[in-house]
Protein backbone atom coordinates (compact mmCIF):
# COMPACT_ATOMS: atom_id res chain seq x y z
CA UNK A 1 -14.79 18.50 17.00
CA UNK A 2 -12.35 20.99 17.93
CA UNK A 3 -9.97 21.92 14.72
CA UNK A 4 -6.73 20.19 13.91
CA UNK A 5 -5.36 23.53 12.64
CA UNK A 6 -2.31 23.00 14.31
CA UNK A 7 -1.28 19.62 13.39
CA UNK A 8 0.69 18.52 10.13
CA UNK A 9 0.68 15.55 8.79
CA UNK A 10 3.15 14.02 5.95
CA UNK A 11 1.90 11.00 4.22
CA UNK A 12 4.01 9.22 1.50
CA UNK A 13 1.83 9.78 -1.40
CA UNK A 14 0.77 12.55 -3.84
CA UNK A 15 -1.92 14.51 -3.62
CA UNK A 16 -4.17 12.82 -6.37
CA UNK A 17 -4.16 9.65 -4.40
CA UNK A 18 -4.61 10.89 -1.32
CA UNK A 19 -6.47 14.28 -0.80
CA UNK A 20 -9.73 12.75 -1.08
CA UNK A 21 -9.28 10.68 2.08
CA UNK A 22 -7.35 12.82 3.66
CA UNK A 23 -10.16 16.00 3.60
CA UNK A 24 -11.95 15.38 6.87
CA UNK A 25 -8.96 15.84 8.31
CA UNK A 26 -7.83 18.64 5.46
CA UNK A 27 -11.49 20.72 6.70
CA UNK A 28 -10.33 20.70 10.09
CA UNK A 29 -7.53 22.46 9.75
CA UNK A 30 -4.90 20.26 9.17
CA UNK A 31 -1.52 20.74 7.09
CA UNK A 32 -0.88 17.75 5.14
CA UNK A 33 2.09 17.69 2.70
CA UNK A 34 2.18 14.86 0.07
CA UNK A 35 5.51 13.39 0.38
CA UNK A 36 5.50 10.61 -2.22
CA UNK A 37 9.04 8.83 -1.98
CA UNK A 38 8.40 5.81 -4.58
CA UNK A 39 8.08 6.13 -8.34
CA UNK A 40 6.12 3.39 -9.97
CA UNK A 41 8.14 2.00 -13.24
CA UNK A 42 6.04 -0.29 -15.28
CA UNK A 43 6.93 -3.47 -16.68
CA UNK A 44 4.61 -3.68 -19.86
CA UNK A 45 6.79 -5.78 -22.19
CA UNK A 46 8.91 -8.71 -20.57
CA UNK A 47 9.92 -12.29 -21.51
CA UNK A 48 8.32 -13.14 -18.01
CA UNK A 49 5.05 -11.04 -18.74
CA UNK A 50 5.06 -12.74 -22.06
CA UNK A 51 4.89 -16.43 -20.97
CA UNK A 52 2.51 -15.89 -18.03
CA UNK A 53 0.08 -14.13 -20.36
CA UNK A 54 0.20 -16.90 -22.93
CA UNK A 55 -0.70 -19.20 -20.46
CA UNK A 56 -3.69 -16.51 -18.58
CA UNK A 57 -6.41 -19.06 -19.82
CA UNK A 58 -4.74 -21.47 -17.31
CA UNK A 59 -5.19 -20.03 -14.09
CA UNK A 60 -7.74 -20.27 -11.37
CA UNK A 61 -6.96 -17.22 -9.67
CA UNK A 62 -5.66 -14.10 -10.16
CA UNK A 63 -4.11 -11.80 -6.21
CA UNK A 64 -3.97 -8.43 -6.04
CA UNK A 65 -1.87 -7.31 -3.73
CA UNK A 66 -1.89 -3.60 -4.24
CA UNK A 67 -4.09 -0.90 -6.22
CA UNK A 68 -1.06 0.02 -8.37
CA UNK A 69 -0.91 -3.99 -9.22
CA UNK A 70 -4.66 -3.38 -10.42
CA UNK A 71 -4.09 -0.44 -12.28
CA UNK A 72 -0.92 -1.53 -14.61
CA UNK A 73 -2.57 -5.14 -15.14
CA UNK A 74 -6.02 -3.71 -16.00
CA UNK A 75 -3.55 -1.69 -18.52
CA UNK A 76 -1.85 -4.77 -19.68
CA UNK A 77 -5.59 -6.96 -19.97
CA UNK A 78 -6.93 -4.21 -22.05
CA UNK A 79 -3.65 -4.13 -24.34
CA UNK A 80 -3.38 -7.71 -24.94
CA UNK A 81 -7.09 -8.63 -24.56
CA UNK A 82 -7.06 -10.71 -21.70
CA UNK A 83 -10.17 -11.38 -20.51
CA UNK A 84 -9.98 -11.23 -16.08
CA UNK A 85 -13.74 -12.73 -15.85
CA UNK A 86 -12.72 -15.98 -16.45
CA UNK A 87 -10.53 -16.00 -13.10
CA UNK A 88 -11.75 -15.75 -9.39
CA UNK A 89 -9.97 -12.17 -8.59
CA UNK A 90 -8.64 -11.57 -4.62
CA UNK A 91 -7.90 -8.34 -3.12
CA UNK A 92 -5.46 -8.07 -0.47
CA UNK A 93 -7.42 -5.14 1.17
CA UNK A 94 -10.26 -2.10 0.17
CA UNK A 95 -8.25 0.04 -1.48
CA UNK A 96 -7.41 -2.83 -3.71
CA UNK A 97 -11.10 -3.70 -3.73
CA UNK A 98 -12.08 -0.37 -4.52
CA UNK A 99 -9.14 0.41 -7.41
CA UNK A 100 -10.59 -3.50 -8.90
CA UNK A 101 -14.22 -1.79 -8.66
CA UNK A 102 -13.11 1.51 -10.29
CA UNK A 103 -12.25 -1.02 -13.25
CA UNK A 104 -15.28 -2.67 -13.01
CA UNK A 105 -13.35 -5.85 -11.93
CA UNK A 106 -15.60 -8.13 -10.12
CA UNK A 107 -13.49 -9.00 -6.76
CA UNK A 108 -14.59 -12.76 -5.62
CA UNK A 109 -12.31 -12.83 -2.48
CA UNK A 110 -12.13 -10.05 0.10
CA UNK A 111 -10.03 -11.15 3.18
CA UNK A 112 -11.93 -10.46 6.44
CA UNK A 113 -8.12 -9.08 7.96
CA UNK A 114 -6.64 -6.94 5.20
CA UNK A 115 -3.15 -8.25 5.08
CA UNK A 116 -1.37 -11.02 3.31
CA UNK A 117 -2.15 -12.90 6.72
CA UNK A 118 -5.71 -12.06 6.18
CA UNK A 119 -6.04 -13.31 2.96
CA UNK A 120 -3.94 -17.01 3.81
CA UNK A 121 -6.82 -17.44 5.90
CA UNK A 122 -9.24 -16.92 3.88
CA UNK A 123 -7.88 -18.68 0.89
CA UNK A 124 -7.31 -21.58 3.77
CA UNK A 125 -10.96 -22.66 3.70
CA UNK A 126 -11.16 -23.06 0.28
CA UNK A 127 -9.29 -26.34 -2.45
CA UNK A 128 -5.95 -25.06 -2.94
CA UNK A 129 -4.13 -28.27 -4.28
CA UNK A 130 -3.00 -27.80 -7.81
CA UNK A 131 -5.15 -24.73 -8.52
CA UNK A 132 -2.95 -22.10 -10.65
CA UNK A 133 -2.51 -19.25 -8.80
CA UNK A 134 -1.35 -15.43 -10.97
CA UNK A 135 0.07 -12.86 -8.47
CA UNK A 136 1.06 -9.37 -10.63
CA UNK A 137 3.08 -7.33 -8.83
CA UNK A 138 6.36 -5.18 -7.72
CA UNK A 139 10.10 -6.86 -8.45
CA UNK A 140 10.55 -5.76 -4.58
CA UNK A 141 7.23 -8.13 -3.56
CA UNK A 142 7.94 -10.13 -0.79
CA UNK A 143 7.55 -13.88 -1.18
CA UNK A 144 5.84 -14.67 2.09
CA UNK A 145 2.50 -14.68 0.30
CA UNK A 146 3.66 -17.13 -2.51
CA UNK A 147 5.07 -19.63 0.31
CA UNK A 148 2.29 -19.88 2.51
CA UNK A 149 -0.27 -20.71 -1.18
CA UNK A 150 2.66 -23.37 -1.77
CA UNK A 151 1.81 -25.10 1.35
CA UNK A 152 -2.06 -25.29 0.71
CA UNK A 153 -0.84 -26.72 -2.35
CA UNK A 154 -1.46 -24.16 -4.87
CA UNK A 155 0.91 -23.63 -7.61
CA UNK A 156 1.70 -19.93 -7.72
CA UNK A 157 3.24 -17.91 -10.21
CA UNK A 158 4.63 -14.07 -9.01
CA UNK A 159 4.91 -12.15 -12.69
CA UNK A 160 6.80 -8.80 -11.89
CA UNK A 161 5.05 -6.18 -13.29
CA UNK A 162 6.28 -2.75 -11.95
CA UNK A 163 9.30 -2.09 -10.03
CA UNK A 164 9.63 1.01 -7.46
CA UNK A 165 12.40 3.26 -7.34
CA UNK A 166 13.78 5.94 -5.33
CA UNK A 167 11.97 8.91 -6.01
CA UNK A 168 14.00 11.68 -7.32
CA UNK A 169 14.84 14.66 -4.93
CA UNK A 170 14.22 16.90 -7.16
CA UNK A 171 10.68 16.28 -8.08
CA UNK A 172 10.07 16.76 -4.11
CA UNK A 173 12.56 19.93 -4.04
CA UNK A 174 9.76 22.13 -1.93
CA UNK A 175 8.73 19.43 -0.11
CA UNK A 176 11.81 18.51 1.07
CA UNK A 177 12.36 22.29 2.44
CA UNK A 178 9.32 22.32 3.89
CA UNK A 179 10.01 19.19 6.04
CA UNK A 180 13.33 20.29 7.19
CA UNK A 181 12.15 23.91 7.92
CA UNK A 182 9.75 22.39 11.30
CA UNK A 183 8.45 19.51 13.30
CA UNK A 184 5.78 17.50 12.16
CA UNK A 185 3.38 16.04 14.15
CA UNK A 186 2.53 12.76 12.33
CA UNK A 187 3.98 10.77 10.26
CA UNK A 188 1.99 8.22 7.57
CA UNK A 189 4.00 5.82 5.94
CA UNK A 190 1.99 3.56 3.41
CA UNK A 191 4.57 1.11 2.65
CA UNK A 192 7.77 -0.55 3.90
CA UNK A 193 9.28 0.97 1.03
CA UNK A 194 7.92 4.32 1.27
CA UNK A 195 8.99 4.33 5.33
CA UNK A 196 12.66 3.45 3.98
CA UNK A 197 12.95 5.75 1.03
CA UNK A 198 12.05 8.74 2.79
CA UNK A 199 14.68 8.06 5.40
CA UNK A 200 17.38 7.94 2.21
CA UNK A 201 15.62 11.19 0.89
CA UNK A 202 16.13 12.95 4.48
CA UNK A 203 19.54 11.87 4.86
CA UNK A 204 18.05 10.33 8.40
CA UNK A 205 20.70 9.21 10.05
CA UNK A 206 19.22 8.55 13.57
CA UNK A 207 15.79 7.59 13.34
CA UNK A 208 14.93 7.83 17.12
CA UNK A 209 16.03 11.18 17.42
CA UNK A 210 14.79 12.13 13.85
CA UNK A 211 11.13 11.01 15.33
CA UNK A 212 11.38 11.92 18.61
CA UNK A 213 7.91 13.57 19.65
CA UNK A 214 6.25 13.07 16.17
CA UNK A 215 3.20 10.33 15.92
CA UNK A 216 4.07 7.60 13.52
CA UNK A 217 1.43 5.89 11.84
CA UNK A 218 1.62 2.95 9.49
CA UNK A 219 -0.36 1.97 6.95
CA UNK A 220 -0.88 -1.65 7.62
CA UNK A 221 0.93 -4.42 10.00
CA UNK A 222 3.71 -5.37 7.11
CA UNK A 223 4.69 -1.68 7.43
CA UNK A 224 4.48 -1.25 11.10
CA UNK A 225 6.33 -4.75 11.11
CA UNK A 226 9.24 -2.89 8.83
CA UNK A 227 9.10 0.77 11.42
CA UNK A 228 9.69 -1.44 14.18
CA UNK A 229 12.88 -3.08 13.19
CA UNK A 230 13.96 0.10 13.06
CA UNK A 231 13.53 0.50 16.87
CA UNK A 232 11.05 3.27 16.45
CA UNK A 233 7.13 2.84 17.89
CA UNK A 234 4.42 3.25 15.95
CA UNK A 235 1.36 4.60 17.32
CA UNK A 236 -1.26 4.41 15.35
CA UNK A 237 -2.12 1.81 12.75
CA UNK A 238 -5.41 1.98 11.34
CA UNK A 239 -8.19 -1.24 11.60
CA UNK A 240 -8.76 -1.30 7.56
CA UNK A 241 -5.64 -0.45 5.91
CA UNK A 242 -6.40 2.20 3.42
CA UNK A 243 -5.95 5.46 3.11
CA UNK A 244 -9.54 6.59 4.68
CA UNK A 245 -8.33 4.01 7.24
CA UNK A 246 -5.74 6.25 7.84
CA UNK A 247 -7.90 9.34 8.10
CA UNK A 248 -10.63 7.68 10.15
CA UNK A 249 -7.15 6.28 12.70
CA UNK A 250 -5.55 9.25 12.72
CA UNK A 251 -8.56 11.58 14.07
CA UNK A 252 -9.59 9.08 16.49
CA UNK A 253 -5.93 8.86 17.78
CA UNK A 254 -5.91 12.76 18.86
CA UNK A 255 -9.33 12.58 19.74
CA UNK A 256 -8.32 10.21 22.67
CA UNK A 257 -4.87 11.48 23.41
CA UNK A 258 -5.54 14.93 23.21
CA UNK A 259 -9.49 14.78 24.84
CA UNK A 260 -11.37 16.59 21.38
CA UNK A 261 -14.07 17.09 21.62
């Protein structure tokens, strides 16, 4: 494979969560900057938290719907003693598989699609009606998920348990300065949220000329869903939506468009 040494790439997370996916494409030669535009606030203590954990013993399942949901409620188990074996555990997609095996969390659903979508399905084909359903997750999480359970009859309860906030400018000060300095060639958003907050941190005011010529990837179809409606394309989304399936999309993509061999 001929090297990516002059490519850049800026993906909306830090380097700890992300260099060791990213280093195929790091040993070819490729500039990545970490651009991570979301802080993750945890919600350890709340009269919400309180009641859904006194009732834990109740439920049938338990959703993940992201690896940062895995990590803070692994936090929270540990803290109050909650024991997750006694609940069939779903992951919305492998990274959340893989954060839930990091924990030694034993993960009893894997949708074969790794998207809310995905995991509907999957949950489709099994008794929904009046099972108690736990999903832990972000204040910003989108309801679709709870809706479509509702009509397979589950009864769902979404427990807020980390809200994500602008990150602040000046903990990406160099970063920033680097981005405005050139042109990047690709862009990896891993979130709705991360795809809007970097346009607040750029001061983007028109997208389509902001991206004009750079590669947009997203990391799964809820963010591509979000790019679009911005009236920008996005070119590469990646089959399993992770950050390797980012890596793996990404070198694939410029191996076809750009004939490396």
């Amino acid at each position: 494979m001929k090297s990516f040494k002059n490519k850049s790439l800026l993906i909306t997370k830090n380097r700890q969560e992300a260099e060791k996916s990213l280093m195929g494409l790091i040993d070819a030669g490729m500039e990545i900057i970490y651009f991570p535009t979301i802080k993750i606030i945890p919600i350890l203590d709340s009269p919400a938290l309180n009641e859904t954990l006194s009732i834990f013993d109740e439920f049938d399942t338990l959703i993940f719907t992201s690896a940062n949901a895995v990590d803070i409620f692994n936090n929270i188990a540990e803290e109050r003693q909650i024991e997750l074996s006694k609940v069939k555990i779903a992951a919305i997609g492998k990274s959340t598989e893989e954060k839930c095996k990091y924990y030694e969390i034993n993960v009893d659903i894997l949708p074969d699609e790794f998207s809310a979508k995905g995991l509907i399905e999957k949950l489709s084909k099994t008794d929904l009606i009046d099972k108690k359903v736990l999903i832990p997750g972000s204040s910003l999480s989108r309801n679709d998920l709870e809706k479509s359970l509702e009509k397979l009859g589950a009864q769902v309860t979404c427990t807020p348990i980390y809200d994500v906030i602008l990150n602040d400018k000046d903990n990406l000060h160099d970063e920033i300065k680097k981005v405005g300095r050139k042109h990047l060639d690709i862009f990896a958003f891993t979130s709705p949220s991360s795809f809007e907050n970097f346009i607040e941190i750029m001061n983007v005011n028109d997208v389509n000329e902001y991206f004009d010529k750079s590669t947009i990837c997203a990391i799964g179809t809820t963010t591509e869903e979000a790019i679009r409606k911005q009236g920008l394309t996005v070119n590469i989304v990646p089959q399993v939506f992770s950050l390797q399936g980012i890596a793996d999309a990404i070198k694939k993509y410029f191996l076809i468009t750009a004939n490396m061999v």
